[in-house]
C-alpha atoms as a PDB file:
ATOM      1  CA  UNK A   1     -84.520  39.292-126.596  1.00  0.00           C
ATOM      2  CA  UNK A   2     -81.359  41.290-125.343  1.00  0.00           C
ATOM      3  CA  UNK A   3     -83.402  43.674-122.942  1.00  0.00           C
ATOM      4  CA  UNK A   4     -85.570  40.864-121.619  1.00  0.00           C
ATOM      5  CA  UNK A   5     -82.005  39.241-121.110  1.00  0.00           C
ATOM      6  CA  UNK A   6     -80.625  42.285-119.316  1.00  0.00           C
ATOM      7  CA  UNK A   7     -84.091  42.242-117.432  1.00  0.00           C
ATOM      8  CA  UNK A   8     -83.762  38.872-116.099  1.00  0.00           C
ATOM      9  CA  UNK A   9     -79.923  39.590-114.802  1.00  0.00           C
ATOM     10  CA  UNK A  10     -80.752  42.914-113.011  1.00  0.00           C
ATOM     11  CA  UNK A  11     -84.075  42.066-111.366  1.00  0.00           C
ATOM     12  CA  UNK A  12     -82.568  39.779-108.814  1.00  0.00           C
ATOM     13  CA  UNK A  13     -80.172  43.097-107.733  1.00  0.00           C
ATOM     14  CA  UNK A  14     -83.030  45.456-107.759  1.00  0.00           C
ATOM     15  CA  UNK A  15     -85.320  43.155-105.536  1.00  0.00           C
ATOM     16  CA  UNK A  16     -82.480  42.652-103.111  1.00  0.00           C
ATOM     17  CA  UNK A  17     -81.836  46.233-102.694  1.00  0.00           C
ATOM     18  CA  UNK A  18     -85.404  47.085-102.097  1.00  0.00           C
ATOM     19  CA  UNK A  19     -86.352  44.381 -99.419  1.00  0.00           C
ATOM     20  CA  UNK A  20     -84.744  44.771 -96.120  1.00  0.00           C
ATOM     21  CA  UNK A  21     -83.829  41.222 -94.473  1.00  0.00           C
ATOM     22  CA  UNK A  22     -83.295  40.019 -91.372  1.00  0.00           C
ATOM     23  CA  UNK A  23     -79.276  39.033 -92.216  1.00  0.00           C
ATOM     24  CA  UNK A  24     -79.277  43.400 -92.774  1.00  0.00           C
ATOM     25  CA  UNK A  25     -79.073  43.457 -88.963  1.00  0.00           C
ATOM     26  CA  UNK A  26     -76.099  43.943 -87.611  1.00  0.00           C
ATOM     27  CA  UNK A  27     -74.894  43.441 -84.233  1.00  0.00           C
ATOM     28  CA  UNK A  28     -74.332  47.394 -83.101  1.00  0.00           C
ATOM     29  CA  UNK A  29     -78.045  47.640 -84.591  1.00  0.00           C
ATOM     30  CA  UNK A  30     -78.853  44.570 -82.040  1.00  0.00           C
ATOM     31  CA  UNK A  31     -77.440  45.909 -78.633  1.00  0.00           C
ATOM     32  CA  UNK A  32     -78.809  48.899 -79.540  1.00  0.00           C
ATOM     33  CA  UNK A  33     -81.874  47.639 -79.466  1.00  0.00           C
ATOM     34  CA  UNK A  34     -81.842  45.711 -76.525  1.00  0.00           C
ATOM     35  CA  UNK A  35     -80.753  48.411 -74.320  1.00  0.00           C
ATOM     36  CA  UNK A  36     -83.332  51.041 -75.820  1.00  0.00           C
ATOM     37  CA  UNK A  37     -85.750  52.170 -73.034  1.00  0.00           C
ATOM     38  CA  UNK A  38     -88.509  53.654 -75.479  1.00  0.00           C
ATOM     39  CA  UNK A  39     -91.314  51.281 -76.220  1.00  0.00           C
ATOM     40  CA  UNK A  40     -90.663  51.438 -79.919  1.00  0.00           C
ATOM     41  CA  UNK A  41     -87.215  50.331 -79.453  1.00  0.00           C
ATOM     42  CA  UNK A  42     -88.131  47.387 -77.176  1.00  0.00           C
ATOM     43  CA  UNK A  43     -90.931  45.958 -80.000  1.00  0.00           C
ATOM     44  CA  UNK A  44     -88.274  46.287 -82.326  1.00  0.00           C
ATOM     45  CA  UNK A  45     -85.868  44.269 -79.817  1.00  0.00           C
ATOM     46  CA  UNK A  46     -88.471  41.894 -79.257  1.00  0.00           C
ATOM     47  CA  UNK A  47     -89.368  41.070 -82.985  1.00  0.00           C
ATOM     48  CA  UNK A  48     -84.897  40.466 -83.430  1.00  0.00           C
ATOM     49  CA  UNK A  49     -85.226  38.546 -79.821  1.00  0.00           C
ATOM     50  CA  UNK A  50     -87.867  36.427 -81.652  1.00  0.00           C
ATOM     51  CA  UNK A  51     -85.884  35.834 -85.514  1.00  0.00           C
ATOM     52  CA  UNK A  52     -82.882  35.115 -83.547  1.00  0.00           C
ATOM     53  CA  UNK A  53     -84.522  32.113 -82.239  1.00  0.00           C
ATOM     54  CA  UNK A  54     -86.429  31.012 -85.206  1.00  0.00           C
ATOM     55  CA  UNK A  55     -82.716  31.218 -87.127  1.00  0.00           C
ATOM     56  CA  UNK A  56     -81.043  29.231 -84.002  1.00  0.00           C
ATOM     57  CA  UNK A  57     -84.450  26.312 -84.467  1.00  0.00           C
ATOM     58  CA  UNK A  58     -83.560  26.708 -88.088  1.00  0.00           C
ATOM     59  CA  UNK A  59     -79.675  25.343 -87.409  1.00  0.00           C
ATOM     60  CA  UNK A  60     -80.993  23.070 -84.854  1.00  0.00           C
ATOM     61  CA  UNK A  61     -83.432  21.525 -87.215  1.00  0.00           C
ATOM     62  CA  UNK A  62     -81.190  21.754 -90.201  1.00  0.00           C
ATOM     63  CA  UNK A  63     -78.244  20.189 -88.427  1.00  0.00           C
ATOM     64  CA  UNK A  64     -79.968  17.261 -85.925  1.00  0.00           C
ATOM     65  CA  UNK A  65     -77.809  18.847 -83.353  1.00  0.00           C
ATOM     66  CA  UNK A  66     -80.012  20.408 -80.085  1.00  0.00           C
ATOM     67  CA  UNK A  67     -77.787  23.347 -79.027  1.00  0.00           C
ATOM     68  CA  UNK A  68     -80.829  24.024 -76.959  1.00  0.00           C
ATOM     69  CA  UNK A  69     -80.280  21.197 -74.640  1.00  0.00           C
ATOM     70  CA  UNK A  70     -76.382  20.332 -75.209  1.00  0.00           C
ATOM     71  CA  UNK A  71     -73.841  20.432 -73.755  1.00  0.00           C
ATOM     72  CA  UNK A  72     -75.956  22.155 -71.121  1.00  0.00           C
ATOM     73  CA  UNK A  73     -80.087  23.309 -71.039  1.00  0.00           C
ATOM     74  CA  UNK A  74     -80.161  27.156 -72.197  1.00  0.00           C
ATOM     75  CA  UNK A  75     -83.287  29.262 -72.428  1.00  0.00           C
ATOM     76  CA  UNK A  76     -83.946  31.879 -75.433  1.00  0.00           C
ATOM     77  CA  UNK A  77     -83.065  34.606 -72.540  1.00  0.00           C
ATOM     78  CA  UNK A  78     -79.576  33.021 -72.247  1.00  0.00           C
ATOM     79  CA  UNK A  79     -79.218  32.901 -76.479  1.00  0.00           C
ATOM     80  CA  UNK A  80     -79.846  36.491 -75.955  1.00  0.00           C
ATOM     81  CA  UNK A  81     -77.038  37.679 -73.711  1.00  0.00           C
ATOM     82  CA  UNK A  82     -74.874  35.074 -75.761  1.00  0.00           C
ATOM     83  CA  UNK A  83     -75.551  37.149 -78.674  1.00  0.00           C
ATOM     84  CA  UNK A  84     -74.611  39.903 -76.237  1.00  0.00           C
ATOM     85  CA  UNK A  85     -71.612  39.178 -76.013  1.00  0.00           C
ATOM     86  CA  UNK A  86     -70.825  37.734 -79.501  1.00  0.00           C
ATOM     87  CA  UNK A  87     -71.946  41.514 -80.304  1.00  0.00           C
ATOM     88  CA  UNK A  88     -70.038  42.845 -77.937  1.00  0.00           C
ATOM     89  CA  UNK A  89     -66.511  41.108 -79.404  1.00  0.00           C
ATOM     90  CA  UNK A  90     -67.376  41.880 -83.027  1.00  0.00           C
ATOM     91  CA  UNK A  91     -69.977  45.046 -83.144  1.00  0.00           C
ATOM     92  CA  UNK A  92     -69.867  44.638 -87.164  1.00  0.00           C
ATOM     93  CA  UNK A  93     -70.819  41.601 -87.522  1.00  0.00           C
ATOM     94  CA  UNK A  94     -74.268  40.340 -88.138  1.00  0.00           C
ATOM     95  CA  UNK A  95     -76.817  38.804 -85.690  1.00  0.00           C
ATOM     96  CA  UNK A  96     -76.623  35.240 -87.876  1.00  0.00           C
ATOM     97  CA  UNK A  97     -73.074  34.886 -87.600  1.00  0.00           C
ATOM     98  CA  UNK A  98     -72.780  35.294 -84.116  1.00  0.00           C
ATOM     99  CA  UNK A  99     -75.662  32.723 -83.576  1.00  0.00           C
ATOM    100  CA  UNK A 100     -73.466  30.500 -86.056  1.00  0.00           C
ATOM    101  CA  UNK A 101     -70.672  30.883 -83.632  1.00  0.00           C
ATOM    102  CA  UNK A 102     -72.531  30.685 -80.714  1.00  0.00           C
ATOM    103  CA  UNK A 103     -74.022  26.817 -82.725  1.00  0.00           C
ATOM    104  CA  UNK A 104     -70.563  26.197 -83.499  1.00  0.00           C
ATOM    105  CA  UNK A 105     -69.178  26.361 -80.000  1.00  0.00           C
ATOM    106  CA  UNK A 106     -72.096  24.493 -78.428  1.00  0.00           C
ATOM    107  CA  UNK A 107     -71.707  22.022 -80.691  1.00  0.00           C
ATOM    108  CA  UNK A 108     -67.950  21.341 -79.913  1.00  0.00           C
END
């Protein structure tokens, strides 16, 4: 009963630490990305490109607020150089924090 115990409590760790999320991204990983010119580099910006706006629908949903349309329309090629330059100020940070911030301050 103790190792199935032990089992139970450490399995949760071990599955974390093999599975590779999207909240493992971090911003340096993100502008490097975006600025890659190889055509690896560029599908692997344009899969982030496309979970940072699933993760901003998933705040707008979540919250009722439309931070797509308010205060002002914005496109998911303006999110992007928002991001930018969330990156830009805080290079360790991850990509859903700045989109957070970037929620935050459109929602006032």
């Amino acid at each position: 009963m103790k190792k199935l115990l032990l089992i139970l409590l450490i399995l949760p760790t071990l599955s974390s630490a093999l599975v590779t999320t999207y909240s493992d991204v971090n911003c340096g990983k993100w502008l490097d990305l975006r600025k890659g010119n190889l055509a690896n580099e560029k599908n692997l910006a344009n899969q982030s490109e496309q979970r940072a706006v699933g993760f901003f629908d998933g705040l707008v949903r979540a919250n009722g607020f439309d931070a797509w349309e308010k205060p002002t329309k914005i496109t998911p090629s303006q999110l992007f150089y928002m991001i930018d330059n969330e990156c830009r100020a805080n290079p360790a940070s991850k990509i859903q924090d700045s989109l957070l911030e970037i929620f935050i301050g459109r929602e006032g």
